[in-house]
PDB file of N, CA and C in Angstrom:
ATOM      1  N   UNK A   1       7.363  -6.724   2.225  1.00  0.00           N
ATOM      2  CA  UNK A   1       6.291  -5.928   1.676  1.00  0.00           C
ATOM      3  C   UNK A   1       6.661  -4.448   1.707  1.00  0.00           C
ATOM      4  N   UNK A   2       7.335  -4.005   3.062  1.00  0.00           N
ATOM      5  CA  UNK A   2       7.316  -2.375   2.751  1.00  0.00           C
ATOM      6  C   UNK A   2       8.294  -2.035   1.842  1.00  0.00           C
ATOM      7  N   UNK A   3       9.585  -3.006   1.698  1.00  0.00           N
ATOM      8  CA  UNK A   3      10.125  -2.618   0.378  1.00  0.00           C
ATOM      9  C   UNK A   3       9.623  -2.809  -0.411  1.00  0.00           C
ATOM     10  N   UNK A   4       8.650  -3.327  -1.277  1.00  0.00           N
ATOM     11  CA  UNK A   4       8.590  -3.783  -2.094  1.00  0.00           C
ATOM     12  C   UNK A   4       7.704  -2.217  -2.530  1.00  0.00           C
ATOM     13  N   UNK A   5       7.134  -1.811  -1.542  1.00  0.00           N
ATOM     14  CA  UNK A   5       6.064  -0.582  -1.912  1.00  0.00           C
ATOM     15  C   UNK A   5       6.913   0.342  -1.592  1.00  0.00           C
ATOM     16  N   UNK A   6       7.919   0.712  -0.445  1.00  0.00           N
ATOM     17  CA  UNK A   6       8.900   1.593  -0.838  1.00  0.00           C
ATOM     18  C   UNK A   6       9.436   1.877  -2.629  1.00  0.00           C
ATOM     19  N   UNK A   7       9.862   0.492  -2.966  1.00  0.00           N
ATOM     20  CA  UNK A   7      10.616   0.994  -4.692  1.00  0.00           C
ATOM     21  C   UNK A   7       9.657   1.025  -5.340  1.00  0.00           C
ATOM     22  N   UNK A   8       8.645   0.736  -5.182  1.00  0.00           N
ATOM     23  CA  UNK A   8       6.928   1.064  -6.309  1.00  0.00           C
ATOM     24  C   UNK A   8       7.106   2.807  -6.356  1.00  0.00           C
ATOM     25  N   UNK A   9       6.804   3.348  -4.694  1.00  0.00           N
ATOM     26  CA  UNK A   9       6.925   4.520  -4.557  1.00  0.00           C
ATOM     27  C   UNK A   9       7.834   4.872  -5.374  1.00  0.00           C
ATOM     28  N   UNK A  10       9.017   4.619  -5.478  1.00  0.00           N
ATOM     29  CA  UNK A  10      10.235   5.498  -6.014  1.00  0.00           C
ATOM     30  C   UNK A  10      10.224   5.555  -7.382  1.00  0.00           C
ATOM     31  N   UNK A  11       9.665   4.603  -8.521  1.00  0.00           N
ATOM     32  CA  UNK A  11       9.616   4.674  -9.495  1.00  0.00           C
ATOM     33  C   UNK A  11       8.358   5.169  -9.867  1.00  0.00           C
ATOM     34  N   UNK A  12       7.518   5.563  -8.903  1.00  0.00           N
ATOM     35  CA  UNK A  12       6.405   6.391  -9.432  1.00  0.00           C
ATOM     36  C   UNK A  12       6.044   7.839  -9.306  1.00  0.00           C
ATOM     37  N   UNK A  13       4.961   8.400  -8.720  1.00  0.00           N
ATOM     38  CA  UNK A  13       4.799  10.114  -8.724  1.00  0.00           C
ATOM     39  C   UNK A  13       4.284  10.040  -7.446  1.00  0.00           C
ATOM     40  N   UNK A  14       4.660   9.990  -6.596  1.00  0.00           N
ATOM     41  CA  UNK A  14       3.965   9.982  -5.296  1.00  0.00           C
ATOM     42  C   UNK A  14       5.252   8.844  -4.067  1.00  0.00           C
ATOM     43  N   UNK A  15       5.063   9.532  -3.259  1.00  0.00           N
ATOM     44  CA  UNK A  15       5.773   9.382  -1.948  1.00  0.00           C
ATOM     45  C   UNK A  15       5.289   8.632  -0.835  1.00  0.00           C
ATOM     46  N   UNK A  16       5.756   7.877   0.035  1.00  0.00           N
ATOM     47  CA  UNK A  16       5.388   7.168   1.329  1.00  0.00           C
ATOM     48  C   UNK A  16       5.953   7.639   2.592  1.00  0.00           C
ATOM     49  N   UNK A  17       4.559   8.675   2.877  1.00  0.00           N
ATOM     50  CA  UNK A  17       5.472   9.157   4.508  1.00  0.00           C
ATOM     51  C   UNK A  17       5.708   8.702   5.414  1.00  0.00           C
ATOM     52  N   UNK A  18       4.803   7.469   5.751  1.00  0.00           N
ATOM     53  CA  UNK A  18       4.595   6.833   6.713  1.00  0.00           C
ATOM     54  C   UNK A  18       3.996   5.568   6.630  1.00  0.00           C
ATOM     55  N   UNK A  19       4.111   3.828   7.084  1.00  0.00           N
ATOM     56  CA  UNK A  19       4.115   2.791   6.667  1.00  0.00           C
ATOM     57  C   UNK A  19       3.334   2.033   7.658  1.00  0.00           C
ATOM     58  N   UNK A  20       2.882   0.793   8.206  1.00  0.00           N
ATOM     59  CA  UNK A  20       2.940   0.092   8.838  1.00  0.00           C
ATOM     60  C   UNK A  20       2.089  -1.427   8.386  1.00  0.00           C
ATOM     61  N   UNK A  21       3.067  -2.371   8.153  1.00  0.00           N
ATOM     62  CA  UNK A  21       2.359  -3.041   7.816  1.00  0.00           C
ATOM     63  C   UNK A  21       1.625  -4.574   8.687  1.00  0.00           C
ATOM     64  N   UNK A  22       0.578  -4.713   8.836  1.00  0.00           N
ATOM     65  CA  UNK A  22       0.109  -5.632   9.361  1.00  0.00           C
ATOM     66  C   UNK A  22      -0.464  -7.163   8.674  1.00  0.00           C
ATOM     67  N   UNK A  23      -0.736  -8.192   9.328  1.00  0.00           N
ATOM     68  CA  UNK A  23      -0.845  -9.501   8.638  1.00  0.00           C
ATOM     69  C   UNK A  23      -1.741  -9.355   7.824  1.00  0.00           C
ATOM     70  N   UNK A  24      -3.041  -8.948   8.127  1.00  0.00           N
ATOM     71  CA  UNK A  24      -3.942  -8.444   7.214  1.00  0.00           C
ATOM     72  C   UNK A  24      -4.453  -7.426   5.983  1.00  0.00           C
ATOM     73  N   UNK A  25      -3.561  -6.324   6.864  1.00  0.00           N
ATOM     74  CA  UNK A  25      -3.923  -5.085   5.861  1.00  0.00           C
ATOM     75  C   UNK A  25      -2.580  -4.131   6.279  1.00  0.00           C
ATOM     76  N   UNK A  26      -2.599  -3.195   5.725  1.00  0.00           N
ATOM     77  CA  UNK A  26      -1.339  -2.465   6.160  1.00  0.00           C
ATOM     78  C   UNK A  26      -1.513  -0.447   5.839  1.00  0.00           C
ATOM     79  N   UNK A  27      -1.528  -0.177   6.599  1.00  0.00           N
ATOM     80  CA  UNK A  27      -1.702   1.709   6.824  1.00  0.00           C
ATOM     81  C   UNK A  27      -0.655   1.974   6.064  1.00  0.00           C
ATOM     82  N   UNK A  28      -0.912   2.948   5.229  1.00  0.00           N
ATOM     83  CA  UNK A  28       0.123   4.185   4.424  1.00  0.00           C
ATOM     84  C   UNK A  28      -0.668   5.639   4.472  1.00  0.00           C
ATOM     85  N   UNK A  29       0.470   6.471   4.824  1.00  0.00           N
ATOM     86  CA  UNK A  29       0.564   7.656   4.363  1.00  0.00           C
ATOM     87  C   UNK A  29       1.300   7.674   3.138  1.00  0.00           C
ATOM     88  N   UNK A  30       0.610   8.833   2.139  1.00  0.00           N
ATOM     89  CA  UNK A  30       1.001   8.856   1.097  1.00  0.00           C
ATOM     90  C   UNK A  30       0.989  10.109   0.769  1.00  0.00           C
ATOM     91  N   UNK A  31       1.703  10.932  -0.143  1.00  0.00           N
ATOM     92  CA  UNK A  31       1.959  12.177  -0.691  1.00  0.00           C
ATOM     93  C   UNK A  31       2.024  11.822  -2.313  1.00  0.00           C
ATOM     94  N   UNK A  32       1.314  13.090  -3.011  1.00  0.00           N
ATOM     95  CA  UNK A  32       1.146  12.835  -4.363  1.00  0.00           C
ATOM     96  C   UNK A  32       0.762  14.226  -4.621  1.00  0.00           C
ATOM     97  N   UNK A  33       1.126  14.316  -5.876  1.00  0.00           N
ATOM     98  CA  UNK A  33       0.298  15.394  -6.438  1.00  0.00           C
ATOM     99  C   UNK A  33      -0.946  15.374  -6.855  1.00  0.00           C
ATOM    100  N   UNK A  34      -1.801  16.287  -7.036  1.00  0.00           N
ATOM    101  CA  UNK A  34      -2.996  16.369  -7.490  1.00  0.00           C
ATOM    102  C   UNK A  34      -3.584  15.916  -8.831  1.00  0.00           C
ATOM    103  N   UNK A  35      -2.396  15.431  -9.745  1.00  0.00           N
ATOM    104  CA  UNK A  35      -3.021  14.806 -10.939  1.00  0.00           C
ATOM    105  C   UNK A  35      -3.250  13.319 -10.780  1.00  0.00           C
ATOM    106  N   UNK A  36      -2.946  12.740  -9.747  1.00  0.00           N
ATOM    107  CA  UNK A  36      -2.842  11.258  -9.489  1.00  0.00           C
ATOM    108  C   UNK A  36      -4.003  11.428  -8.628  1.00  0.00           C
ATOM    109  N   UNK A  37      -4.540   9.930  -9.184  1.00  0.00           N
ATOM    110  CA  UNK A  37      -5.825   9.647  -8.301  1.00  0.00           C
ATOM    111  C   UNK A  37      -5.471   8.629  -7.082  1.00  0.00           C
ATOM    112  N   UNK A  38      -6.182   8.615  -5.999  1.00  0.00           N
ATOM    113  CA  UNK A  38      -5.528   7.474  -5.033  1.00  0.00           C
ATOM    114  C   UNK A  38      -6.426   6.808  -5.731  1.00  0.00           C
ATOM    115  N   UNK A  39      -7.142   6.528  -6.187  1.00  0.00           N
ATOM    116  CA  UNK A  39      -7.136   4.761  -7.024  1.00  0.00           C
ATOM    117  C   UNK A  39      -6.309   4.448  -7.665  1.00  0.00           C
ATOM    118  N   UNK A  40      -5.371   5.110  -8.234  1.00  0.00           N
ATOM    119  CA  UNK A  40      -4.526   5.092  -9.554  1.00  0.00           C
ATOM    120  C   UNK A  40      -2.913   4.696  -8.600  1.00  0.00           C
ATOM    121  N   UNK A  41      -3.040   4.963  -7.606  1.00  0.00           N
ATOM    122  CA  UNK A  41      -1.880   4.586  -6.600  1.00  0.00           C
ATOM    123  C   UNK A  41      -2.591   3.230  -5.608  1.00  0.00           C
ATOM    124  N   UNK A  42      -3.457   3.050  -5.321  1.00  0.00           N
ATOM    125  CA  UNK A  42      -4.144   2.258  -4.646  1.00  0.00           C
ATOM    126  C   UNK A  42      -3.369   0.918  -6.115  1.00  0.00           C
ATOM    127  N   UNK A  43      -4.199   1.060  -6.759  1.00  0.00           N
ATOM    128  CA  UNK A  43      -4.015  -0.084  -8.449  1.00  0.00           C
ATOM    129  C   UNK A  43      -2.672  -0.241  -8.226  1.00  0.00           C
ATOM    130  N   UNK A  44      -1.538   0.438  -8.511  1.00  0.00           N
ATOM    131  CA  UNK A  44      -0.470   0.295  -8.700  1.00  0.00           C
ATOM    132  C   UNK A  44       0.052  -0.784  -7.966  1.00  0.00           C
ATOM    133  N   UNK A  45       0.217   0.126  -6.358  1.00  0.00           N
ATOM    134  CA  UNK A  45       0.167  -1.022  -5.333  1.00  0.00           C
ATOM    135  C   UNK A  45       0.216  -2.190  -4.947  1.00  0.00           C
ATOM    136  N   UNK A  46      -1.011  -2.173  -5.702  1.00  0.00           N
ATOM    137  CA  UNK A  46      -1.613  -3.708  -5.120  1.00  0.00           C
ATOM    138  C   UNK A  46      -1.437  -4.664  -6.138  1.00  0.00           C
ATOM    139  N   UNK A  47      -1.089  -4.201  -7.487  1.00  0.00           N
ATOM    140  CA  UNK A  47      -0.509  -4.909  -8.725  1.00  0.00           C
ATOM    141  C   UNK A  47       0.647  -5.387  -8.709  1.00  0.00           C
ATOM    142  N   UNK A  48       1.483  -4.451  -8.466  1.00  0.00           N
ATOM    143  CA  UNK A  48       3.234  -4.765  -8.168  1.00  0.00           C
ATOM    144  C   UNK A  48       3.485  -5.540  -6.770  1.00  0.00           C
ATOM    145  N   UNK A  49       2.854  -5.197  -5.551  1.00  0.00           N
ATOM    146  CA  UNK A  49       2.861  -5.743  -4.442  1.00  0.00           C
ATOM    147  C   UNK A  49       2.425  -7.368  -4.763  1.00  0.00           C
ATOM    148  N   UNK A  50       1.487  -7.657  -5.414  1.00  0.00           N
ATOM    149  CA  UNK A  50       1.168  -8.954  -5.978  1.00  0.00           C
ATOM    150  C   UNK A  50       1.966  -9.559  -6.473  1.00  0.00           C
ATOM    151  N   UNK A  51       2.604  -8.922  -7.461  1.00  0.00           N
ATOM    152  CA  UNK A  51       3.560  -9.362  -8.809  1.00  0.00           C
ATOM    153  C   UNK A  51       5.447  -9.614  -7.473  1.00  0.00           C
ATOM    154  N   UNK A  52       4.886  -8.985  -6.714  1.00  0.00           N
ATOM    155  CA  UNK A  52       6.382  -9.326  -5.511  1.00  0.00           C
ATOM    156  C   UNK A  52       6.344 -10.196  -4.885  1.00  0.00           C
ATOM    157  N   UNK A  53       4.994 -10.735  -4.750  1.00  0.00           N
ATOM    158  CA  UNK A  53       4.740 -11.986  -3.430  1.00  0.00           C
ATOM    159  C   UNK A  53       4.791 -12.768  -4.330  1.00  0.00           C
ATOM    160  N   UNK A  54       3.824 -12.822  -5.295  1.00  0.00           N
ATOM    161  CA  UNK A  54       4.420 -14.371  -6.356  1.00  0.00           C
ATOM    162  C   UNK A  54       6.197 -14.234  -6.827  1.00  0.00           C
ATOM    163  N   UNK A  55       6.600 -13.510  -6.673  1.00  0.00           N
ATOM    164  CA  UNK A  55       8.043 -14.022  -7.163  1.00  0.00           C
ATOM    165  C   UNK A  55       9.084 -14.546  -5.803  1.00  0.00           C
ATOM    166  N   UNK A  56       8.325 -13.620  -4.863  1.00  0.00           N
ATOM    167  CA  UNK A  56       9.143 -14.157  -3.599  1.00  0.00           C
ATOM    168  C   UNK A  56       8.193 -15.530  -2.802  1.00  0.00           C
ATOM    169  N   UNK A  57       7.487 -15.458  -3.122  1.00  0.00           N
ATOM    170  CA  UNK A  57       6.662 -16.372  -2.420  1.00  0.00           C
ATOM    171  C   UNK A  57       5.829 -17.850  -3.204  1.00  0.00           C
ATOM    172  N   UNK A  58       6.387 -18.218  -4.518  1.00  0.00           N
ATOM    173  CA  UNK A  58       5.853 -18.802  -4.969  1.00  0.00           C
ATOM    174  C   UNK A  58       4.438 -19.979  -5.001  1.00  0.00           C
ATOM    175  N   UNK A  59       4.971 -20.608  -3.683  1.00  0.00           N
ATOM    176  CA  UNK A  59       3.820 -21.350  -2.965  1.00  0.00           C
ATOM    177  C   UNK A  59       2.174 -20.493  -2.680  1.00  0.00           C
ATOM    178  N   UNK A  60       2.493 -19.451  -2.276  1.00  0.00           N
ATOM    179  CA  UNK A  60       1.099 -18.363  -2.398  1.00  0.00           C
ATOM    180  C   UNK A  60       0.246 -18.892  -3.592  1.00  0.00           C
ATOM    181  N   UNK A  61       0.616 -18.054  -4.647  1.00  0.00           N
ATOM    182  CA  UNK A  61      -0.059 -18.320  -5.600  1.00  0.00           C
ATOM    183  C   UNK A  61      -0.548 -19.539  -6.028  1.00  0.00           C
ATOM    184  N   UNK A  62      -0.484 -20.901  -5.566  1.00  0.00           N
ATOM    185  CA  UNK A  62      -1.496 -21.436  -5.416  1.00  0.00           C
ATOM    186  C   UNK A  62      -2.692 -21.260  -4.969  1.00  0.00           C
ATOM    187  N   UNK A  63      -2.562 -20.722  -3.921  1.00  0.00           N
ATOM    188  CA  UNK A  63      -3.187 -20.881  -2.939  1.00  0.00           C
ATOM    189  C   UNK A  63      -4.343 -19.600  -3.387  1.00  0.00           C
ATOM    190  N   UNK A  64      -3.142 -18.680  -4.044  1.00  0.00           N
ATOM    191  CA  UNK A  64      -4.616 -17.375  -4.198  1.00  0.00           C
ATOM    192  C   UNK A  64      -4.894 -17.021  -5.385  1.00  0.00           C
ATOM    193  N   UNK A  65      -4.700 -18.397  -6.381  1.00  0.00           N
ATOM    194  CA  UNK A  65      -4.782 -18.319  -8.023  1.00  0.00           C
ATOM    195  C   UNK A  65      -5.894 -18.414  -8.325  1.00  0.00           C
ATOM    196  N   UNK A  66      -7.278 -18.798  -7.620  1.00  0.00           N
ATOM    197  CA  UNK A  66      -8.556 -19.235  -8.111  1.00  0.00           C
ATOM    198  C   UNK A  66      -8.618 -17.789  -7.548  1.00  0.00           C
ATOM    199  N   UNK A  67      -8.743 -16.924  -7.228  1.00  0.00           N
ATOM    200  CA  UNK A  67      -9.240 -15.317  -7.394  1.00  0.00           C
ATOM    201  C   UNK A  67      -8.136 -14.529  -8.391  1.00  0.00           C
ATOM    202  N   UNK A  68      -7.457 -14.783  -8.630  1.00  0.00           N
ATOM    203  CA  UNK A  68      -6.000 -14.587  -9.605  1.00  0.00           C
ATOM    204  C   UNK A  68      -5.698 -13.281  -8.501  1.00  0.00           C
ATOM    205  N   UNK A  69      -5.600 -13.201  -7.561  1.00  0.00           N
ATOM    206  CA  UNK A  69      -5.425 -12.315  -7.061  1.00  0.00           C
ATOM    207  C   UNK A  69      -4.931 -12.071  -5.261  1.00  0.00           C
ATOM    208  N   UNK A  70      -3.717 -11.400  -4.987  1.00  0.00           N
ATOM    209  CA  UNK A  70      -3.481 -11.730  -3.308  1.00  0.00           C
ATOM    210  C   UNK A  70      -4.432 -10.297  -2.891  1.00  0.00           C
ATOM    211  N   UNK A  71      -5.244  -9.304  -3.265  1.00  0.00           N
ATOM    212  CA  UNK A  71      -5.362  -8.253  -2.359  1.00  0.00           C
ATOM    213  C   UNK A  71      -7.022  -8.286  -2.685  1.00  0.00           C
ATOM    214  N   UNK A  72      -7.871  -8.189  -1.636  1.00  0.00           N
ATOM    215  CA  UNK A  72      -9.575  -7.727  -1.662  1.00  0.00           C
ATOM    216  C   UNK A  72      -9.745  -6.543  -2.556  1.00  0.00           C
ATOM    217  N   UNK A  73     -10.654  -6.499  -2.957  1.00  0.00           N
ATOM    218  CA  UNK A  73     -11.312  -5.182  -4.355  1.00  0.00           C
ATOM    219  C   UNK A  73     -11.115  -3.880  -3.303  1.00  0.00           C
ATOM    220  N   UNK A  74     -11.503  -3.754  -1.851  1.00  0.00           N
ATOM    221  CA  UNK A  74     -11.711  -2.671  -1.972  1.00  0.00           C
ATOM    222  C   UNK A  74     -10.528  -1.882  -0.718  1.00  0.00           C
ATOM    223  N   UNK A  75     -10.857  -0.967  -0.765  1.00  0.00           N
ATOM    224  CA  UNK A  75      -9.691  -0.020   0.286  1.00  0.00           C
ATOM    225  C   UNK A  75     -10.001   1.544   0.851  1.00  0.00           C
ATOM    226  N   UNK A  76      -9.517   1.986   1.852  1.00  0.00           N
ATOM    227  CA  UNK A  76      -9.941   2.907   2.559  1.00  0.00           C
ATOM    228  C   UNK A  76      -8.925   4.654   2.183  1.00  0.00           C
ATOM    229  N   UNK A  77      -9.508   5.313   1.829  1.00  0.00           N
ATOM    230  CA  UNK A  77      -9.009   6.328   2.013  1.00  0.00           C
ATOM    231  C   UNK A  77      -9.519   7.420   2.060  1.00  0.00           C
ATOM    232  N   UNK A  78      -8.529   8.485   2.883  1.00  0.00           N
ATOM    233  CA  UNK A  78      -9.068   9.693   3.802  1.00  0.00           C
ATOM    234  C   UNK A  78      -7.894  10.831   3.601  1.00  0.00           C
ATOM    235  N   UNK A  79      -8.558  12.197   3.696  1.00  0.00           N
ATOM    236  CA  UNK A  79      -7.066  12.912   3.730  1.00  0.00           C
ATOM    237  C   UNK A  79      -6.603  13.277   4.921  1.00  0.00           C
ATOM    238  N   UNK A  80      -5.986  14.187   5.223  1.00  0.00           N
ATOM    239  CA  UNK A  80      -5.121  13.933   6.816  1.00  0.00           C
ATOM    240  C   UNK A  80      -6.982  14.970   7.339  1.00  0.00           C
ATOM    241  N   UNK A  81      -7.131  16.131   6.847  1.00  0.00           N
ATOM    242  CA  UNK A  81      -8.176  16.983   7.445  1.00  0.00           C
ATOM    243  C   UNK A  81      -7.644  18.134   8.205  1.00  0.00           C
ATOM    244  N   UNK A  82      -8.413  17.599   9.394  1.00  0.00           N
ATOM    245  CA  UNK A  82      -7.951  18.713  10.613  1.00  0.00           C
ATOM    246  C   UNK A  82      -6.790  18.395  11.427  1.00  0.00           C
ATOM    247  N   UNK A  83      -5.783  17.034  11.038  1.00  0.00           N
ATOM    248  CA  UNK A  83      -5.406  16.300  12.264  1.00  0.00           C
ATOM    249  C   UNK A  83      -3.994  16.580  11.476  1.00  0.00           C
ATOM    250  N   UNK A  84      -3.124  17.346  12.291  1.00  0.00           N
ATOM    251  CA  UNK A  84      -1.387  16.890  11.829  1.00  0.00           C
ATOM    252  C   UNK A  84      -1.145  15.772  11.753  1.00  0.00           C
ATOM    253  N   UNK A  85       0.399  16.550  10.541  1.00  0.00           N
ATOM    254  CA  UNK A  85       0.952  15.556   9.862  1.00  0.00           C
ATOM    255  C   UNK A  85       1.639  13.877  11.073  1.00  0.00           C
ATOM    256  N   UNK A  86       1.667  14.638  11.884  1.00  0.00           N
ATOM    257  CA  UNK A  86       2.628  13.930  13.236  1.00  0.00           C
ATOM    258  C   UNK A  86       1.364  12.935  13.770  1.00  0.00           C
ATOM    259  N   UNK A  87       0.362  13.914  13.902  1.00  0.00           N
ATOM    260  CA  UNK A  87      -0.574  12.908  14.742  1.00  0.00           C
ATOM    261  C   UNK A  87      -0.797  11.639  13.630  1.00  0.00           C
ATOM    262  N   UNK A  88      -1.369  11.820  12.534  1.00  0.00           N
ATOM    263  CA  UNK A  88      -1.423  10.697  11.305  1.00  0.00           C
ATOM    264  C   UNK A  88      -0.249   9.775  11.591  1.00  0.00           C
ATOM    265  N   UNK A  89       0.711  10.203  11.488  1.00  0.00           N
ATOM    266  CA  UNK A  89       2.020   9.510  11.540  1.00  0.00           C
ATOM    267  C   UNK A  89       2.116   8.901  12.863  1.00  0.00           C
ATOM    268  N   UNK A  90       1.919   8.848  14.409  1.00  0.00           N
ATOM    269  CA  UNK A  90       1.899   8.655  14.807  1.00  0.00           C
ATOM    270  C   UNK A  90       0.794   7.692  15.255  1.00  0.00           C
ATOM    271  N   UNK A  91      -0.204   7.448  14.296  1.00  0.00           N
ATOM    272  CA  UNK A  91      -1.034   6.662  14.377  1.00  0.00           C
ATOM    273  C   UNK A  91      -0.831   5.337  13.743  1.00  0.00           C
ATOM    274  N   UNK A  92      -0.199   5.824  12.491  1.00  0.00           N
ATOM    275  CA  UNK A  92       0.464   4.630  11.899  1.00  0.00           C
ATOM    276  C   UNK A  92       1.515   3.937  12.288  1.00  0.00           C
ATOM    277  N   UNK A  93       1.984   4.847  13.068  1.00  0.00           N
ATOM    278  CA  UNK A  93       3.180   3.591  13.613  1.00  0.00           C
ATOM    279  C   UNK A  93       2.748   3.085  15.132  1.00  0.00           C
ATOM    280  N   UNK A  94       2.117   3.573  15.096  1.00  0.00           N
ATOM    281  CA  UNK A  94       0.878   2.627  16.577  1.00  0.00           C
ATOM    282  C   UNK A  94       0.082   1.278  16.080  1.00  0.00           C
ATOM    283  N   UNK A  95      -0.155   0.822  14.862  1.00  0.00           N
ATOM    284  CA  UNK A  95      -0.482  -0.126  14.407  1.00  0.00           C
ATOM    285  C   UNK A  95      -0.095  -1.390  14.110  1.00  0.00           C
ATOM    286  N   UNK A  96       0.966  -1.430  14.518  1.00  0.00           N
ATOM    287  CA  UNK A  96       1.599  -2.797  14.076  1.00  0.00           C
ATOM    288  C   UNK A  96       2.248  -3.469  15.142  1.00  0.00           C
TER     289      UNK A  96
END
């Protein structure tokens, strides 16, 4: 999975500072410019990340074809705020 959103990142407009992925859900830091929406990176994501597990994982998609879909509608995001870049980062790699 984190490669798979690592090379998403790379062929798109926006960066992955920081990763961690868990069985359920998985924390990113992300860097982008201001014309990109994080829905518009959120979508991406979770489209191509999909489109990676059915090719590597074929058996899945049985399993998660009656929603046509491996990821839940919705998702969390926040900007860093008051809290350094390190502390964020250091939170995310406390997660897994």
């Amino acid at each position: 999975m984190k490669d798979c959103i690592l090379q998403i990142a790379e062929k798109s407009n926006f960066s992955i500072k920081e990763m961690e992925v868990e069985p359920d859900h998985i924390h990113i830091m992300v860097e982008s410019c201001p014309k990109i929406s994080p829905l518009q990176i959120v979508r991406r994501l979770k489209q191509h990340t999909t489109y990676c597990i059915w090719q590597d994982f074929p058996s899945l998609k049985r399993h998660f074809w009656k929603e046509k879909t491996f990821w839940s509608d919705g998702y969390f995001c926040s900007s860093i705020g008051n809290a350094s870049i390190e502390t964020v980062k250091r939170y995310i790699q406390s997660q897994g």
